[in-house]
Protein backbone atom coordinates (compact mmCIF):
# COMPACT_ATOMS: atom_id res chain seq x y z
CA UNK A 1 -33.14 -17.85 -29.79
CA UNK A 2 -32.67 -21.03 -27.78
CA UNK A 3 -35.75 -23.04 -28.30
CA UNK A 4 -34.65 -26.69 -26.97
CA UNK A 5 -35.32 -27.31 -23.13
CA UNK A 6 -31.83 -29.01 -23.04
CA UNK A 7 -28.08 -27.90 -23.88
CA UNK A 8 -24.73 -29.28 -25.68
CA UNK A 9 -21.60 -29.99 -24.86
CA UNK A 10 -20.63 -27.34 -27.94
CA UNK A 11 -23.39 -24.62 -26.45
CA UNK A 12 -22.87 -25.11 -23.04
CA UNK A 13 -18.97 -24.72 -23.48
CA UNK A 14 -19.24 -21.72 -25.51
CA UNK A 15 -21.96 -20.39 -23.30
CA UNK A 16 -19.08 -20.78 -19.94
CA UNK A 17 -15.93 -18.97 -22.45
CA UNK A 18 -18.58 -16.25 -23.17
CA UNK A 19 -19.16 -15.22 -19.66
CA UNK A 20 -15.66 -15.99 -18.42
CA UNK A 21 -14.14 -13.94 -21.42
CA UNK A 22 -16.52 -10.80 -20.18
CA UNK A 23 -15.38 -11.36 -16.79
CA UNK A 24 -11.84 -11.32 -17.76
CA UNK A 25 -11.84 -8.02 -19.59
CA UNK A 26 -13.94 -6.30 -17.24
CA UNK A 27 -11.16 -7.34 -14.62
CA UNK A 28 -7.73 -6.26 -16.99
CA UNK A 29 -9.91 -3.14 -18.04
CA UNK A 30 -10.28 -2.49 -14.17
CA UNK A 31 -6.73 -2.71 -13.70
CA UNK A 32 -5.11 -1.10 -16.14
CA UNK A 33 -7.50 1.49 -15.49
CA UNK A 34 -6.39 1.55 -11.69
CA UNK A 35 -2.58 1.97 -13.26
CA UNK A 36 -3.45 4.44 -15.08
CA UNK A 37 -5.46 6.79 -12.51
CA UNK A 38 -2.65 5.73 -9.87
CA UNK A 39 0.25 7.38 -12.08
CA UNK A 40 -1.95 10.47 -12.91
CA UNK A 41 -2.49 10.75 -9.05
CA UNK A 42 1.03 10.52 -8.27
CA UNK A 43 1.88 12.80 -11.22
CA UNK A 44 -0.13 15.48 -9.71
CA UNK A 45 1.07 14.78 -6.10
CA UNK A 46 4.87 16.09 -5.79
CA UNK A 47 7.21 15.06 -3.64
CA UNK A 48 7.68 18.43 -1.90
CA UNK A 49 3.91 18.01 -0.32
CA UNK A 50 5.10 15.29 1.93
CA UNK A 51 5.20 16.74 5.64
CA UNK A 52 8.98 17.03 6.55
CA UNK A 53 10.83 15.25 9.60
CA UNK A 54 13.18 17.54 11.21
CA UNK A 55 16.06 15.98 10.59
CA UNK A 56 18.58 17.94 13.52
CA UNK A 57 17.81 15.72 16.31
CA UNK A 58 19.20 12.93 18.36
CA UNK A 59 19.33 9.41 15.98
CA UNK A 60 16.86 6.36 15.87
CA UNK A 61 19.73 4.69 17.94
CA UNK A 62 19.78 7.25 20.61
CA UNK A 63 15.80 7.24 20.95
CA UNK A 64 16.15 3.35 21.34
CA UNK A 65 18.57 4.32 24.20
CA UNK A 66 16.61 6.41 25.97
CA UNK A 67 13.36 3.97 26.17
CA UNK A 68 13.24 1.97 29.28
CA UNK A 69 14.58 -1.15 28.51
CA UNK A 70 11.82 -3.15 30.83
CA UNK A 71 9.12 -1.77 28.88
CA UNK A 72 8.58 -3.54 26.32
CA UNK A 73 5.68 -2.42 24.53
CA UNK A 74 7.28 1.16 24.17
CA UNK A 75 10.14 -0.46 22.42
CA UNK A 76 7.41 -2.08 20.05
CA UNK A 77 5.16 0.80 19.68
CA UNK A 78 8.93 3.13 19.08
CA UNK A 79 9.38 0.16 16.10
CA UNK A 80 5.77 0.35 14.76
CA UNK A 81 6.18 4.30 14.80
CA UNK A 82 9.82 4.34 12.91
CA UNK A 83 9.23 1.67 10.17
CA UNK A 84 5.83 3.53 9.46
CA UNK A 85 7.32 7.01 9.27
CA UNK A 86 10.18 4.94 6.73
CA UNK A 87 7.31 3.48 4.89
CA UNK A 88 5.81 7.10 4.58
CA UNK A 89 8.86 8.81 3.53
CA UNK A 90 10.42 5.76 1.41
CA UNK A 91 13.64 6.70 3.24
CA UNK A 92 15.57 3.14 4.95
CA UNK A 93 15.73 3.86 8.64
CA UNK A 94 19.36 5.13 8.65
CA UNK A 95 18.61 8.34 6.29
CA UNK A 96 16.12 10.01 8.51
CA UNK A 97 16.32 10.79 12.38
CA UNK A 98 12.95 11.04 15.06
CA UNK A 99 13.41 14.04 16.63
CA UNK A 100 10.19 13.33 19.33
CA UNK A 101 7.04 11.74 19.35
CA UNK A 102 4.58 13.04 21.15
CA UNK A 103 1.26 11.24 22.04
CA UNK A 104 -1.50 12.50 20.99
């Protein structure tokens, strides 16, 4: 027990390692265990379970034809819509084609 109403140098540094050791392994043990439960997840989650873009339609080009080119915010919200469906899919823009969006 610590009976002295004052501290070392010595105690006070090994006191400071102590606590930032703990809070160093509590923080790699959180993320290897967030690696760990994120491949499980995506082990169990195949790719076919992904919702499907119909792929027949016009191209990303023609939809960026046929949106009024003094409306700007469409073009924007059409750009916001396309990367996120890329993001989604991990396809690059050119390998996938928006068929229609529809508000909802």
């Amino acid at each position: 027990m610590w009976v002295s109403d004052t501290m070392t140098t010595w105690q006070s540094f090994v006191t400071f390692m102590l606590g930032f050791s703990i809070v160093f392994i509590c923080l790699v043990s959180l993320a290897v265990f967030i690696i760990i439960s994120s491949k499980i997840i995506n082990a169990i989650v195949k790719e076919g379970d992904k919702p499907k873009v119909n792929t027949s339609g016009t191209s990303v080009n023609a939809v960026k034809k046929t949106v009024v080119k003094d409306n700007e915010s469409e073009v924007e919200e059409l750009a916001v819509i396309i990367s996120a469906v890329s993001e989604e899919m991990k396809l690059p823009i050119d390998r996938f084609e928006v068929v229609s969006i529809k508000q909802i």
